[in-house]
C-alpha atoms as a PDB file:
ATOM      1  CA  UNK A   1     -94.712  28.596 -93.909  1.00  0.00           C
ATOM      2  CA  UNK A   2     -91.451  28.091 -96.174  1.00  0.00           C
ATOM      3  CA  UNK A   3     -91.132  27.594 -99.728  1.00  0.00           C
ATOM      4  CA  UNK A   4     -90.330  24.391 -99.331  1.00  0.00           C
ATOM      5  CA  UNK A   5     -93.213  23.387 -97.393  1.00  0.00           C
ATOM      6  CA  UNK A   6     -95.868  24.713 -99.345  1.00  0.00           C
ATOM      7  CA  UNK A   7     -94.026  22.854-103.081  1.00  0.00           C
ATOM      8  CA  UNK A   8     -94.247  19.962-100.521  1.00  0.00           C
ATOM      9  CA  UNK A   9     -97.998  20.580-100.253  1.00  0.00           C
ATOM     10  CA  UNK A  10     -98.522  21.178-103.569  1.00  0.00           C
ATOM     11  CA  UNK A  11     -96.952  18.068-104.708  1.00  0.00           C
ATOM     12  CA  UNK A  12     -99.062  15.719-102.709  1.00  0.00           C
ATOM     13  CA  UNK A  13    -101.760  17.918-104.076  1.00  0.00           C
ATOM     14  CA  UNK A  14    -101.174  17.361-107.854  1.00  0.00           C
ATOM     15  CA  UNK A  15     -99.704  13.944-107.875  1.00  0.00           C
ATOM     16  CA  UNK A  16    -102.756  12.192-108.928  1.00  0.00           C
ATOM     17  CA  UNK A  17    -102.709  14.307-112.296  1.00  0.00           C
ATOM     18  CA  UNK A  18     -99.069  15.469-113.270  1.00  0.00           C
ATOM     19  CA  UNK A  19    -100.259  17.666-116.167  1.00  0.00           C
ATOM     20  CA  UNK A  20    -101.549  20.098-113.407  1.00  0.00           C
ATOM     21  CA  UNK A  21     -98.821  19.952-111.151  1.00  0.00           C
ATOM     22  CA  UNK A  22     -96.344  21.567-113.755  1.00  0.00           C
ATOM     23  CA  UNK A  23     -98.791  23.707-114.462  1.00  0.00           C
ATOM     24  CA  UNK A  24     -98.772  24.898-110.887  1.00  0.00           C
ATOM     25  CA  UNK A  25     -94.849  24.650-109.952  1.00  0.00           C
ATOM     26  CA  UNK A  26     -93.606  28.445-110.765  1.00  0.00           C
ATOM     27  CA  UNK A  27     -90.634  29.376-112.403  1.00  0.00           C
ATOM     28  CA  UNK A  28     -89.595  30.849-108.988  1.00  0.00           C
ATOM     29  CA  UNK A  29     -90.376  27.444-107.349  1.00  0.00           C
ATOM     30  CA  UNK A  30     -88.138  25.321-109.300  1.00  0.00           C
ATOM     31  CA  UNK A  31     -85.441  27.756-109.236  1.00  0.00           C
ATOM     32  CA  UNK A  32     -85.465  27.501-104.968  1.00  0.00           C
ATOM     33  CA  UNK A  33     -85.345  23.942-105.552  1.00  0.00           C
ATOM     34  CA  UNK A  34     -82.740  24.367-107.990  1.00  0.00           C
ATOM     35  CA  UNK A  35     -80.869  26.435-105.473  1.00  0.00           C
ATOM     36  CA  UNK A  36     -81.453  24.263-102.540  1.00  0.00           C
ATOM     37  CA  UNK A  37     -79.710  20.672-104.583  1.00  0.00           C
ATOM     38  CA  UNK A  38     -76.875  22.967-105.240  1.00  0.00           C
ATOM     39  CA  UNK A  39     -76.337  23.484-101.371  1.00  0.00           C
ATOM     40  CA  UNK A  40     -76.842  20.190-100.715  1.00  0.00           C
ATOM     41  CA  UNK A  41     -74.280  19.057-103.918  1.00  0.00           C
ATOM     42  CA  UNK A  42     -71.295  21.526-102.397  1.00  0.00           C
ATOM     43  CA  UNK A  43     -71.848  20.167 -98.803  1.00  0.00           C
ATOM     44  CA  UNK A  44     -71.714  16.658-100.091  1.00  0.00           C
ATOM     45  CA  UNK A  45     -68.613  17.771-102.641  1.00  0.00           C
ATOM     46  CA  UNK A  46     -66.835  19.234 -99.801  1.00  0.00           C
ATOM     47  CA  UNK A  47     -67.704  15.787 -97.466  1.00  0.00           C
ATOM     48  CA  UNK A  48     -66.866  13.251-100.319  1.00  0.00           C
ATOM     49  CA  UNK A  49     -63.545  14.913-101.442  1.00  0.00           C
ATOM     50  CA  UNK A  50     -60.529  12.749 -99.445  1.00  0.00           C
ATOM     51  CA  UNK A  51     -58.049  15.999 -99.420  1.00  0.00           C
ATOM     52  CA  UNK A  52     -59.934  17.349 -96.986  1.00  0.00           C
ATOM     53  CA  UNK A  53     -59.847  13.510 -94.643  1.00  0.00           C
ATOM     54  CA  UNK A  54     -56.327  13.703 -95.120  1.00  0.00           C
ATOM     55  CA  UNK A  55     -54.909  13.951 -91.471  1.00  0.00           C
ATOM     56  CA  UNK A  56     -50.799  14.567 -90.621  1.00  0.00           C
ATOM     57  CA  UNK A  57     -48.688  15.426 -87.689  1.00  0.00           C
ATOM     58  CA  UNK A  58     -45.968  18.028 -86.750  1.00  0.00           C
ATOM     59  CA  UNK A  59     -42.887  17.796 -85.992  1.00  0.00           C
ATOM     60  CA  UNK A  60     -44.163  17.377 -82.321  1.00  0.00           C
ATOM     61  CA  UNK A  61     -46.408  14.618 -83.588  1.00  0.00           C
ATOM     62  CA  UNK A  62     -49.454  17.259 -82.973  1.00  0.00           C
ATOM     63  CA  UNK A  63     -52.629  16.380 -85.508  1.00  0.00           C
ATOM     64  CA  UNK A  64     -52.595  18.868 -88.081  1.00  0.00           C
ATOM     65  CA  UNK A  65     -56.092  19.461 -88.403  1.00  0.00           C
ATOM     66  CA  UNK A  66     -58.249  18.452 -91.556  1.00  0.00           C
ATOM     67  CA  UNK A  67     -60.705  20.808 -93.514  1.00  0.00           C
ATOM     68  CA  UNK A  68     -63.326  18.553 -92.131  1.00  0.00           C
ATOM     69  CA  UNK A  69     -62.435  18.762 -88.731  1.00  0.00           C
ATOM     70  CA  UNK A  70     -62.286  22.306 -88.520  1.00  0.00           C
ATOM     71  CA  UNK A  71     -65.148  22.494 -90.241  1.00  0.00           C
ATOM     72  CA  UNK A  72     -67.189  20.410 -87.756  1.00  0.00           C
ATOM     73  CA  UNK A  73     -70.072  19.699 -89.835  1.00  0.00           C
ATOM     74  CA  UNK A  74     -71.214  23.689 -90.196  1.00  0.00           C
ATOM     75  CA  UNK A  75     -71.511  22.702 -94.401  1.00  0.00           C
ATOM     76  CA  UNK A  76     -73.639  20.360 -93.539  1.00  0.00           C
ATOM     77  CA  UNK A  77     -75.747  22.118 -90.970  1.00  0.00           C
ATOM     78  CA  UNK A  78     -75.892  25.450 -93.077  1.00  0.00           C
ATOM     79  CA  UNK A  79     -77.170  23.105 -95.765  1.00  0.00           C
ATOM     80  CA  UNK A  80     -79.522  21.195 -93.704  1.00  0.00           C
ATOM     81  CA  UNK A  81     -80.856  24.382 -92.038  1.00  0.00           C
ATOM     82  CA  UNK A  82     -81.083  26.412 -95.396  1.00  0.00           C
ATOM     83  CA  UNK A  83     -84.102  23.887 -96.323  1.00  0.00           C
ATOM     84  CA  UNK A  84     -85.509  23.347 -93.464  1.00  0.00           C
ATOM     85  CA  UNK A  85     -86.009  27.133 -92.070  1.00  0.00           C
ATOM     86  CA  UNK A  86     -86.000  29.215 -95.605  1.00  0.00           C
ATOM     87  CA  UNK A  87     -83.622  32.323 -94.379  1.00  0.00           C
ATOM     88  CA  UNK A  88     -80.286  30.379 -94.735  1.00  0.00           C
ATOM     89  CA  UNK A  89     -80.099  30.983 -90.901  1.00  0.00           C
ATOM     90  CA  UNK A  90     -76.858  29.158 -89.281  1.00  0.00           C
ATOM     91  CA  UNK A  91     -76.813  27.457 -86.286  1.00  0.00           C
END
């Protein structure tokens, strides 16, 4: 079972009294969390930023690729999977 599974668990555990919850949310627990929004807030950086929307052409009128399409949504996937699988495994 992952990390963020078993915070999951705990959570719906302790929400009917909040003073044990934090009381049972580790150190090491908020950090993952910590580290998991900061994933997720470069992916969404990287998807939100127009530079890398901006399209052009050659001189051949050939599309000049944008950071997002040679990207193909691997950010998003690495950040998606990170959570979901807790190695950081890519697709």
């Amino acid at each position: 079972m992952n990390k963020l599974t078993v915070i999951k668990r705990q959570y719906k555990m302790f929400t009917k009294n909040p003073k044990t919850y934090l009381a049972v949310l580790t150190v090491e627990e908020l950090g993952y969390l910590l580290s998991l929004l900061e994933e997720k807030d470069k992916a969404l950086a990287f998807y939100a930023n127009r530079e890398n929307h901006a399209w052009e052409m050659d001189e051949y009128r050939n599309v000049i690729p944008t950071q997002i399409m040679m990207d193909g949504g691997k950010i998003a996937r690495n950040a998606l999977l990170t959570s979901s699988n807790n190695e950081g495994e890519t697709i």
